[in-house]
N, C-alpha and C. Protein backbone atom coordinates (compact mmCIF):
# COMPACT_ATOMS: atom_id res chain seq x y z
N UNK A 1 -11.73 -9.04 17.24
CA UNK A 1 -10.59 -8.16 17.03
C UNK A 1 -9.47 -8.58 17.97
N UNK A 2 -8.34 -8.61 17.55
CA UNK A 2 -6.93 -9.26 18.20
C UNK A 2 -6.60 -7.76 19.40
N UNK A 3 -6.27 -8.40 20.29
CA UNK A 3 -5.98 -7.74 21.30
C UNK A 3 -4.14 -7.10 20.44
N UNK A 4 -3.49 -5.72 21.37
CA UNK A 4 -2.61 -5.51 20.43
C UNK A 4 -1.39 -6.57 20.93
N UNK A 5 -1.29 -6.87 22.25
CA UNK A 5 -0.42 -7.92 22.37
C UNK A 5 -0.82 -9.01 21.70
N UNK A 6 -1.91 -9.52 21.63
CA UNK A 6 -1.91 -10.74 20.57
C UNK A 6 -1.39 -10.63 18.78
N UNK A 7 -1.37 -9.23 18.25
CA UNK A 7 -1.45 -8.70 17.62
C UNK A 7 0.36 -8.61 16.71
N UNK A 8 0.30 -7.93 18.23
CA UNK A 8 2.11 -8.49 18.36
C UNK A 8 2.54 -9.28 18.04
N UNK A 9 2.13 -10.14 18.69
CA UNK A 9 2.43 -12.00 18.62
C UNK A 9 2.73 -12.52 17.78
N UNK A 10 1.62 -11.94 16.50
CA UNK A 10 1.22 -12.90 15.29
C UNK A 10 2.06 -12.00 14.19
N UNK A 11 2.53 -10.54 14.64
CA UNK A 11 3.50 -10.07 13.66
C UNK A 11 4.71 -11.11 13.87
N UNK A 12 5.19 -11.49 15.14
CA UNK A 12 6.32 -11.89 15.13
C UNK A 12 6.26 -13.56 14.88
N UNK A 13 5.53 -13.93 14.78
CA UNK A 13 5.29 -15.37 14.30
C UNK A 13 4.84 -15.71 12.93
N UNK A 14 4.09 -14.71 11.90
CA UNK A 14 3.64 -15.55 10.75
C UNK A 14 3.57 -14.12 9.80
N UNK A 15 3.49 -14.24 8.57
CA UNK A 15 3.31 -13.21 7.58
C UNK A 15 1.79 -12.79 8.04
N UNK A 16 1.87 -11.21 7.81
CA UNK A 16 0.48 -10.89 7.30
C UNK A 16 0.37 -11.07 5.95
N UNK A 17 -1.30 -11.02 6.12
CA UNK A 17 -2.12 -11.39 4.23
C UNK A 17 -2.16 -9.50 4.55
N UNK A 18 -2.10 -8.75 3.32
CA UNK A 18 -2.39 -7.43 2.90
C UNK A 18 -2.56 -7.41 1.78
N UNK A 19 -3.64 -6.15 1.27
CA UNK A 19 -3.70 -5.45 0.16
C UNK A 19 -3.07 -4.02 -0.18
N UNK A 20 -2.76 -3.85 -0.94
CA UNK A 20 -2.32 -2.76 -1.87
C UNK A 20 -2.76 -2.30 -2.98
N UNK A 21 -3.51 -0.79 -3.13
CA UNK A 21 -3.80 -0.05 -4.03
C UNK A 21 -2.61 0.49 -4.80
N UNK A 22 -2.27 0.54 -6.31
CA UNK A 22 -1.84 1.35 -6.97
C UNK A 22 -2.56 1.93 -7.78
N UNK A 23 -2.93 3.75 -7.48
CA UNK A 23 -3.81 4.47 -8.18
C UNK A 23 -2.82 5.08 -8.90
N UNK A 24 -3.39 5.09 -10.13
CA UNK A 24 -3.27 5.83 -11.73
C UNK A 24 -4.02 6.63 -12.00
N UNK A 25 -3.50 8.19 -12.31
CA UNK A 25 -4.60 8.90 -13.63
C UNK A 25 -4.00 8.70 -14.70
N UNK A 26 -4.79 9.53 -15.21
CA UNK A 26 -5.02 9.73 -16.79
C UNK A 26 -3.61 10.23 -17.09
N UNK A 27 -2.81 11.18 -16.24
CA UNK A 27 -1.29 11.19 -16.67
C UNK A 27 -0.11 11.02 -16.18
N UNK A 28 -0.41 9.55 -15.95
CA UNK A 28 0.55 8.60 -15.75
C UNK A 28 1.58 8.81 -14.44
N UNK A 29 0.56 9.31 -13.50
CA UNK A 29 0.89 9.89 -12.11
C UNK A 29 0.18 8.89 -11.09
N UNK A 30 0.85 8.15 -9.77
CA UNK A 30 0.41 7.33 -9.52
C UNK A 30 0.67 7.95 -7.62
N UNK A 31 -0.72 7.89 -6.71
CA UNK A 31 -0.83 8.70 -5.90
C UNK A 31 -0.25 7.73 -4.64
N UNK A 32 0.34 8.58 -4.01
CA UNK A 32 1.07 7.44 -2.86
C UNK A 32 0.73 9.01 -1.07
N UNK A 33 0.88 8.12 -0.44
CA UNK A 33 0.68 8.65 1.60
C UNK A 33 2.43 8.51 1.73
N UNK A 34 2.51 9.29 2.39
CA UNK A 34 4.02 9.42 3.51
C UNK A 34 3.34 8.53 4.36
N UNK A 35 3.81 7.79 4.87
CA UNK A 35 3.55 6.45 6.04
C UNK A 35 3.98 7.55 7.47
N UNK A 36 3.02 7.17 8.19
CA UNK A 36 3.26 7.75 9.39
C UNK A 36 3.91 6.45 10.33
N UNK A 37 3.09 5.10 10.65
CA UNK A 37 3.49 4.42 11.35
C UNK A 37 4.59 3.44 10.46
N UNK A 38 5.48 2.39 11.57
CA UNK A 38 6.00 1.67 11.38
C UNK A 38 4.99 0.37 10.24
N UNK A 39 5.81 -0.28 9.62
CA UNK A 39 7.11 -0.18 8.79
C UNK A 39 6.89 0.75 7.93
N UNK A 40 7.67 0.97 7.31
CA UNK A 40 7.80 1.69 6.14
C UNK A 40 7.57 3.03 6.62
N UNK A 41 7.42 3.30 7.67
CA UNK A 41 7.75 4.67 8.29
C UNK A 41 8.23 6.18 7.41
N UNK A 42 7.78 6.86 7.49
CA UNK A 42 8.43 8.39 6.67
C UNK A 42 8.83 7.73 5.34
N UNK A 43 8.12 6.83 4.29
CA UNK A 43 8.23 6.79 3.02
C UNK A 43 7.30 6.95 2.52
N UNK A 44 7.08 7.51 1.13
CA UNK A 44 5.97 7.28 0.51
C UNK A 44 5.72 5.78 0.30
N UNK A 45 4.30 5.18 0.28
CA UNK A 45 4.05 4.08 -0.39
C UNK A 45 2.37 4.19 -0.85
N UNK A 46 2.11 3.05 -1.30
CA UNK A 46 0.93 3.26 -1.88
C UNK A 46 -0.75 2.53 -1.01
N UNK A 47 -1.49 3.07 -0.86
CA UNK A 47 -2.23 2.72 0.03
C UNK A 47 -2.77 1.49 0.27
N UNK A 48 -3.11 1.01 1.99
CA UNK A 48 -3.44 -0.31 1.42
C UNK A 48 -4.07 -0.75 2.83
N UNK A 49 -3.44 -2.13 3.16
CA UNK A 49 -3.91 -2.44 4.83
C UNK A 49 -4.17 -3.79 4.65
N UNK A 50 -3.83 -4.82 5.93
CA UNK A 50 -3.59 -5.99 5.82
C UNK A 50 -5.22 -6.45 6.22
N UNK A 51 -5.49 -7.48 5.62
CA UNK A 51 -6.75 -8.71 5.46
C UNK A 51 -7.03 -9.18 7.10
N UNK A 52 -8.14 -9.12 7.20
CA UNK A 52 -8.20 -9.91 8.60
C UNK A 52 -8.85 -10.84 8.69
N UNK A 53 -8.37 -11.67 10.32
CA UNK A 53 -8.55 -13.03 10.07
C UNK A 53 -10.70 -13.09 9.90
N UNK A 54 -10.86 -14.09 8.70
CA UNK A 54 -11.89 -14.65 8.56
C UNK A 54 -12.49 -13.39 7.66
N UNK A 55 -11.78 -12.59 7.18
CA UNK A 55 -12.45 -11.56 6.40
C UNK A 55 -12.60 -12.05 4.54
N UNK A 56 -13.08 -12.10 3.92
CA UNK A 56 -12.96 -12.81 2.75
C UNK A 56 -12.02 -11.31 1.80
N UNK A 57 -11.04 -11.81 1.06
CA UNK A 57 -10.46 -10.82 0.77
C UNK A 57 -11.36 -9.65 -0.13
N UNK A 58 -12.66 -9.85 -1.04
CA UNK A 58 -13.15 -8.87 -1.58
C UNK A 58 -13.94 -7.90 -0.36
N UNK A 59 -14.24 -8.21 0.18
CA UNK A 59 -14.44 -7.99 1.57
C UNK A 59 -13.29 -6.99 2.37
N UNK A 60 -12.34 -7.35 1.80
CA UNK A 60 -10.93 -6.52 2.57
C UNK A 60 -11.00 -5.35 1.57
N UNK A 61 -11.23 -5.52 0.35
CA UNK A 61 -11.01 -4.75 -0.26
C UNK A 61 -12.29 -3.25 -0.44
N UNK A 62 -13.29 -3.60 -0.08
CA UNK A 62 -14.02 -2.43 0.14
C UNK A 62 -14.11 -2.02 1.28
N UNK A 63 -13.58 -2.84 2.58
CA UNK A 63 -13.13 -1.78 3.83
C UNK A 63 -11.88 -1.31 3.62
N UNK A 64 -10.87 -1.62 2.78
CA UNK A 64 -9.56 -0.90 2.54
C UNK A 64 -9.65 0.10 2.24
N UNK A 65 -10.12 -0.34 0.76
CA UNK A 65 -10.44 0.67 -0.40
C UNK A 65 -11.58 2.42 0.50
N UNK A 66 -12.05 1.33 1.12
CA UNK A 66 -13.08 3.30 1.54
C UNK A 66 -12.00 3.95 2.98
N UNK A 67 -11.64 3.22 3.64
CA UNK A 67 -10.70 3.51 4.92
C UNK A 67 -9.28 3.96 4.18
N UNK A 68 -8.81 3.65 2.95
CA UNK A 68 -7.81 4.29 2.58
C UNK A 68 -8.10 5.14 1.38
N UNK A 69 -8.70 5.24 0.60
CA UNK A 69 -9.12 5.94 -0.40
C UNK A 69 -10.18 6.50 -0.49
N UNK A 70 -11.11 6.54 0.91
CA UNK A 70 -12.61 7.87 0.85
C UNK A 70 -13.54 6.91 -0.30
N UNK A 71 -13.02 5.77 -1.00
CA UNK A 71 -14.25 5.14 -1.65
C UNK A 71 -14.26 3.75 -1.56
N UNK A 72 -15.35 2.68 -1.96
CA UNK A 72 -15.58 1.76 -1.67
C UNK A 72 -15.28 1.20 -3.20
N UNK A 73 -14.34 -0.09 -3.10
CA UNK A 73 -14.43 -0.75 -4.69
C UNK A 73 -14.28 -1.89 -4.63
N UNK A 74 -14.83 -2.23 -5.45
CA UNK A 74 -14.93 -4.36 -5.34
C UNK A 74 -13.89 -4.32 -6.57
N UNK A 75 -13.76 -5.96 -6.46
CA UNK A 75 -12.63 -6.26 -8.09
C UNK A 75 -13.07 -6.17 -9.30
N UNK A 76 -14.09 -6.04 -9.62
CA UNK A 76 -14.71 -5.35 -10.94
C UNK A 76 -13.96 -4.25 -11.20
N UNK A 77 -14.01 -3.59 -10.39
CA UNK A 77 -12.73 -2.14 -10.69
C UNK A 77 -11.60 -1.68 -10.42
N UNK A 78 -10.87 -2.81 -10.74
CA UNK A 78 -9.90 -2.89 -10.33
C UNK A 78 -9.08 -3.52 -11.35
N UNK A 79 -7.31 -3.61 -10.99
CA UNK A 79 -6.90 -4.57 -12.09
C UNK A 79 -5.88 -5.32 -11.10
N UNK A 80 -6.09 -6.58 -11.53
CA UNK A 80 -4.67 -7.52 -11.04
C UNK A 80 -3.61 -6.74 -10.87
N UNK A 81 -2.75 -7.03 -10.02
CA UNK A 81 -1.20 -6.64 -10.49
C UNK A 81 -0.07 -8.48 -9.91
N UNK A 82 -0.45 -8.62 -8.72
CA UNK A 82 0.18 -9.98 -8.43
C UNK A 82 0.35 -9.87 -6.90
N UNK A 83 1.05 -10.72 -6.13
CA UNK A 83 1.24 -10.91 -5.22
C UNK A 83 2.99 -10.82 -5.05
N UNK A 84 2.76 -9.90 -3.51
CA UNK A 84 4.27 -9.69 -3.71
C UNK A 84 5.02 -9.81 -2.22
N UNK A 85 6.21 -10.54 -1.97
CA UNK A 85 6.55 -10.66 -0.40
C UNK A 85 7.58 -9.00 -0.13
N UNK A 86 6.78 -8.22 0.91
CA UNK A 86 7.33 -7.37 1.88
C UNK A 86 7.85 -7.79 3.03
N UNK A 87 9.16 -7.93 3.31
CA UNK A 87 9.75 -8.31 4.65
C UNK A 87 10.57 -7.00 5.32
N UNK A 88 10.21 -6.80 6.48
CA UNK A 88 10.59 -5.31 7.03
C UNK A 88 11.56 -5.96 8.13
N UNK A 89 12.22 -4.86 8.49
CA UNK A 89 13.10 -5.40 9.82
C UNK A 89 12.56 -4.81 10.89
N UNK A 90 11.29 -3.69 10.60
CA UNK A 90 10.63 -3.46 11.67
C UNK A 90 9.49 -4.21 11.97
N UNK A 91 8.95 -3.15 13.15
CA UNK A 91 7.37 -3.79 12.91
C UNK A 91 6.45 -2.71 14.02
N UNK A 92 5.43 -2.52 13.53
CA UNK A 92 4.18 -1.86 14.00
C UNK A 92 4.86 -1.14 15.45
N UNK A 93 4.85 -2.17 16.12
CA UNK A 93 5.15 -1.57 18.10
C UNK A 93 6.54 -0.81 18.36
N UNK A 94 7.66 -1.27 17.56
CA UNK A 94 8.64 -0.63 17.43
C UNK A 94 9.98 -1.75 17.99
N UNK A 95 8.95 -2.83 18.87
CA UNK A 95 9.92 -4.15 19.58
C UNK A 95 10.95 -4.33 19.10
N UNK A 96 12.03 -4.69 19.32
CA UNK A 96 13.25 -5.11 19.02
C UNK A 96 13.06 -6.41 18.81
N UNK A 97 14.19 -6.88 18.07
CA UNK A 97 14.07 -8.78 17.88
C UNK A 97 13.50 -9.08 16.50
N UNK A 98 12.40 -8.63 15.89
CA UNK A 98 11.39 -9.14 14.77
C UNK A 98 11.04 -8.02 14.09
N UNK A 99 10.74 -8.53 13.14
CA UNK A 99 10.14 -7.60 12.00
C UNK A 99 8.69 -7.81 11.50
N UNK A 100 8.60 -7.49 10.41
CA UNK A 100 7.01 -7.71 10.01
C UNK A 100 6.78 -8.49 8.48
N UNK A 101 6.33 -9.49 8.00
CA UNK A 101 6.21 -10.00 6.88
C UNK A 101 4.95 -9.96 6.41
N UNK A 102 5.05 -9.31 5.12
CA UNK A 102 3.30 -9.12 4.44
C UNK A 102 3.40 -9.53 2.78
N UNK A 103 2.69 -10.85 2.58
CA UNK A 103 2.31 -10.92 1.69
C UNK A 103 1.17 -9.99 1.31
N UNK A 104 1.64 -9.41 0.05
CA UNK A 104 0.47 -8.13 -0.31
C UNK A 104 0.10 -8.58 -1.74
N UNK A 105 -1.20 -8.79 -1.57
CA UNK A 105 -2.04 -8.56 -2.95
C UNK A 105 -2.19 -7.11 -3.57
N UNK A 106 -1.48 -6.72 -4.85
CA UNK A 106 -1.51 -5.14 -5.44
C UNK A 106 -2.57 -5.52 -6.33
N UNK A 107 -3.41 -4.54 -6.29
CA UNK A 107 -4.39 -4.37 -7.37
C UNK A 107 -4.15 -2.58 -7.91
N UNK A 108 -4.52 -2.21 -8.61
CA UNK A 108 -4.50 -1.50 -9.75
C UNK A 108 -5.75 -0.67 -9.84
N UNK A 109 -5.52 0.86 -9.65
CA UNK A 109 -7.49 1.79 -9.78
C UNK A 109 -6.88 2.95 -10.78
N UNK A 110 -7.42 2.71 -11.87
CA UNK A 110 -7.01 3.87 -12.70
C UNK A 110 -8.18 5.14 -12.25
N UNK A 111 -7.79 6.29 -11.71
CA UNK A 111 -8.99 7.18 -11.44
C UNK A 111 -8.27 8.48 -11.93
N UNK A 112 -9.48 9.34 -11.86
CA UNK A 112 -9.04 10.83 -12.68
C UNK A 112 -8.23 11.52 -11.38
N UNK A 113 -7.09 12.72 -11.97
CA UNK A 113 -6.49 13.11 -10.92
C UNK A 113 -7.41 14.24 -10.10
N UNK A 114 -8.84 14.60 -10.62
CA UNK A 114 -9.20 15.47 -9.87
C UNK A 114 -10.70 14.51 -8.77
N UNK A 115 -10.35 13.59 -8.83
CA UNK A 115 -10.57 12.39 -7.72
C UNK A 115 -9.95 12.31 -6.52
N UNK A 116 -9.09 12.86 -6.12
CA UNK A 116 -8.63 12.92 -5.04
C UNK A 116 -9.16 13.42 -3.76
N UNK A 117 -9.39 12.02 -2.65
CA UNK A 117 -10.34 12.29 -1.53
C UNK A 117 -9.50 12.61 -0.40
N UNK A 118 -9.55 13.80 0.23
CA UNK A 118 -9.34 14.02 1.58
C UNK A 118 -8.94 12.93 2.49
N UNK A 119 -10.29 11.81 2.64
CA UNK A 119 -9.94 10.99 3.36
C UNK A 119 -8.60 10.53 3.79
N UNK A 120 -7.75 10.37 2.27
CA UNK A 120 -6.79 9.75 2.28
C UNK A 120 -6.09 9.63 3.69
N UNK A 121 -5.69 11.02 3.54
CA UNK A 121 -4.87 11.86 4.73
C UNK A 121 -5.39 11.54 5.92
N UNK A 122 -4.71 10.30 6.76
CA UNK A 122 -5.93 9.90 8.01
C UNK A 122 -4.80 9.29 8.85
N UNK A 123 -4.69 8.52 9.67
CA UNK A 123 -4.03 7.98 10.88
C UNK A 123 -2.60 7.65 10.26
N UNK A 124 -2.82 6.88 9.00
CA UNK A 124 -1.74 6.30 8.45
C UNK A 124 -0.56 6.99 7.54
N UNK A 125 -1.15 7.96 7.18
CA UNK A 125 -0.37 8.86 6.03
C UNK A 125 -0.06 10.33 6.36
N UNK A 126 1.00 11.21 6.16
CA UNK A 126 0.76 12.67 6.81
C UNK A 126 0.60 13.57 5.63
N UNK A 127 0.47 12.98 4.09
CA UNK A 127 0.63 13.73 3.31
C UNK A 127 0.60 12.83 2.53
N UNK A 128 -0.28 13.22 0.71
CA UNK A 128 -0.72 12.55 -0.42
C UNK A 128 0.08 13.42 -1.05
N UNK A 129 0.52 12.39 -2.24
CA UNK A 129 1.02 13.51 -3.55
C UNK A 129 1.01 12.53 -4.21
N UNK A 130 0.58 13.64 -5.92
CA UNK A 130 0.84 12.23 -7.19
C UNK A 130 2.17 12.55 -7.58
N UNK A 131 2.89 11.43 -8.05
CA UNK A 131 4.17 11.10 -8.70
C UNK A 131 4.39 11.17 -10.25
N UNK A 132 4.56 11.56 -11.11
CA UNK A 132 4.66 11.24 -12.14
C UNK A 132 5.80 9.81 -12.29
N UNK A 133 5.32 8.95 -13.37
CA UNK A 133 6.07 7.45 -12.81
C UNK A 133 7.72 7.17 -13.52
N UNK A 134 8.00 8.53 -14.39
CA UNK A 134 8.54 8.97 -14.88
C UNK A 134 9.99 9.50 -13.41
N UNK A 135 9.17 9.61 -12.32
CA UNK A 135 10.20 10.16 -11.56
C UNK A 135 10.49 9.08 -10.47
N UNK A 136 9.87 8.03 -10.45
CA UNK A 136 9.65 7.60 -8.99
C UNK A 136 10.59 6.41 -8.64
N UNK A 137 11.27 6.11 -10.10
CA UNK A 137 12.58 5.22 -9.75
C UNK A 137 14.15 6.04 -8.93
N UNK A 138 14.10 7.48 -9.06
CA UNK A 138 14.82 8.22 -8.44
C UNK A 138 14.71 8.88 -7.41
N UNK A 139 13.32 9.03 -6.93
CA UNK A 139 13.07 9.24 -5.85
C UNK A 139 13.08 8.61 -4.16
N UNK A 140 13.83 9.02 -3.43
CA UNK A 140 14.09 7.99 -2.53
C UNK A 140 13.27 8.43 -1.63
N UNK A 141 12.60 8.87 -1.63
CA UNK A 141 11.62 9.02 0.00
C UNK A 141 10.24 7.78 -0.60
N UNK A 142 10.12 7.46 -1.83
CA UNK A 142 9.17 6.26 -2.21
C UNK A 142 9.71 4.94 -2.05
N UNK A 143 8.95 4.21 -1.27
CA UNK A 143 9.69 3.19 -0.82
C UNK A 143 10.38 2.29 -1.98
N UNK A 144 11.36 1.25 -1.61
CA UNK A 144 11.23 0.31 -2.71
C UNK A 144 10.24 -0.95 -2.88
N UNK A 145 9.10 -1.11 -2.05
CA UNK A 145 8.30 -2.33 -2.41
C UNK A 145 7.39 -1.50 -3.37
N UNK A 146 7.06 -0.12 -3.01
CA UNK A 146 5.95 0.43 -4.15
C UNK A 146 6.94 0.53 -5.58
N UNK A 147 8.41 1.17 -5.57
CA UNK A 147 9.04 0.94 -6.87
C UNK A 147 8.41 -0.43 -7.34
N UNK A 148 8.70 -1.64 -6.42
CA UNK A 148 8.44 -2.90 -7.20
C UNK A 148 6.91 -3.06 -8.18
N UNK A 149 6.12 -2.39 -7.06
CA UNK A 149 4.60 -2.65 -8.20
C UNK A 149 4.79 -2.02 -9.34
N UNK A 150 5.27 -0.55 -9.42
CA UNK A 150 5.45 0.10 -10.70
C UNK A 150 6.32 -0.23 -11.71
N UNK A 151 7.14 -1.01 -11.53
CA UNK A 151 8.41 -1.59 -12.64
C UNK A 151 7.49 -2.94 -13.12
N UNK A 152 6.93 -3.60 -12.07
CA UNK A 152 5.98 -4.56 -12.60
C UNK A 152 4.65 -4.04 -13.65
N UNK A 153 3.80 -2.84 -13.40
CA UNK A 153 2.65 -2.57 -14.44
C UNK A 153 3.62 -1.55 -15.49
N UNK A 154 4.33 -1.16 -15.23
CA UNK A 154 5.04 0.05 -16.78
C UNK A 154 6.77 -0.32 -16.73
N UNK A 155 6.84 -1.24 -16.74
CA UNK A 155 8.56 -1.92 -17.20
C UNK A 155 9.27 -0.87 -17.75
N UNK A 156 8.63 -0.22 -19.22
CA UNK A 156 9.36 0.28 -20.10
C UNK A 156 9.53 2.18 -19.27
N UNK A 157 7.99 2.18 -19.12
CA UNK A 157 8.17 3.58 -18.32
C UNK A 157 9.47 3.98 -17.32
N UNK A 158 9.21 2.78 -16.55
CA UNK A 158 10.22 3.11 -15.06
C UNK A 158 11.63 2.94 -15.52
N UNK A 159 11.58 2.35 -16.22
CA UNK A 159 13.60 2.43 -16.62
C UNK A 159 14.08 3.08 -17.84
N UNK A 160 12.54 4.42 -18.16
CA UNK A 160 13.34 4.99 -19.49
C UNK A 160 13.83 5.84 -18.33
N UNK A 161 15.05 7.29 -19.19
CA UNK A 161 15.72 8.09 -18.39
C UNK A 161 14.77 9.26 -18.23
């Protein structure tokens, strides 16, 4: 485990590898955390957490997946979405000078809305709510990298009125 000054270091020197959950129910409501810490600070976004070194990414994804979502899921249950560059002007410690770069792998969990685990609500998030996707291009407390996953899986959804 990286010491947090080393930790530091490697924010300000190289992209992080991360994953990203976008959960779906059944009506077309897609569940996102208020971010407590830096970046993305006091926005909604959608749950997730960066890959660590020597971790194999399916591997990332069922310590993500249960540390951010109360359950454990491999890529069998899951769906592609793509890979996408997040560049922040912050970063984690709050340092001045650098920001934070995360290539994020989004994958895709269609689950029922009365699935919703407690867990969620934990170090990282101060508050869960589902969105209908219908609203979430106008909503500005949702960040814009999570807009980006959702214009990417429902094109037609996010830019009807």
């Amino acid at each position: 485990m990286l010491s947090n000054r080393d930790f530091e270091e490697g924010i300000r020197l190289m992209p992080l590898p991360c994953i990203d959950f976008l959960v779906i129910n059944e009506y077309k409501e897609v569940l996102l955390g208020k971010r407590i810490n830096k970046p993305a600070q006091n926005y909604y976004f959608a749950p997730g957490g960066r890959i660590r070194k020597n971790e194999r990414q399916e591997e990332a994804i069922k310590r993500l997946s249960l540390a951010e979502l109360g359950i454990s899921l491999d890529k069998n249950q899951l769906g592609w979405l793509g890979v996408f560059d997040h560049i922040y002007e912050d970063n984690f410690y709050g340092t001045e000078g650098f920001g934070t770069h995360c290539i994020a792998s989004a994958w895709v969990f269609n689950a029922n809305k009365d699935w919703v685990n407690e867990k969620i609500v934990q170090e990282q998030h101060s508050n869960i709510r589902w969105v209908p996707l219908s609203q979430v291009r106008k909503d500005e407390q949702i960040h814009p990298y999570t807009k980006d996953y959702i214009r990417e899986l429902y094109p037609r959804e996010y830019f009807k009125e």
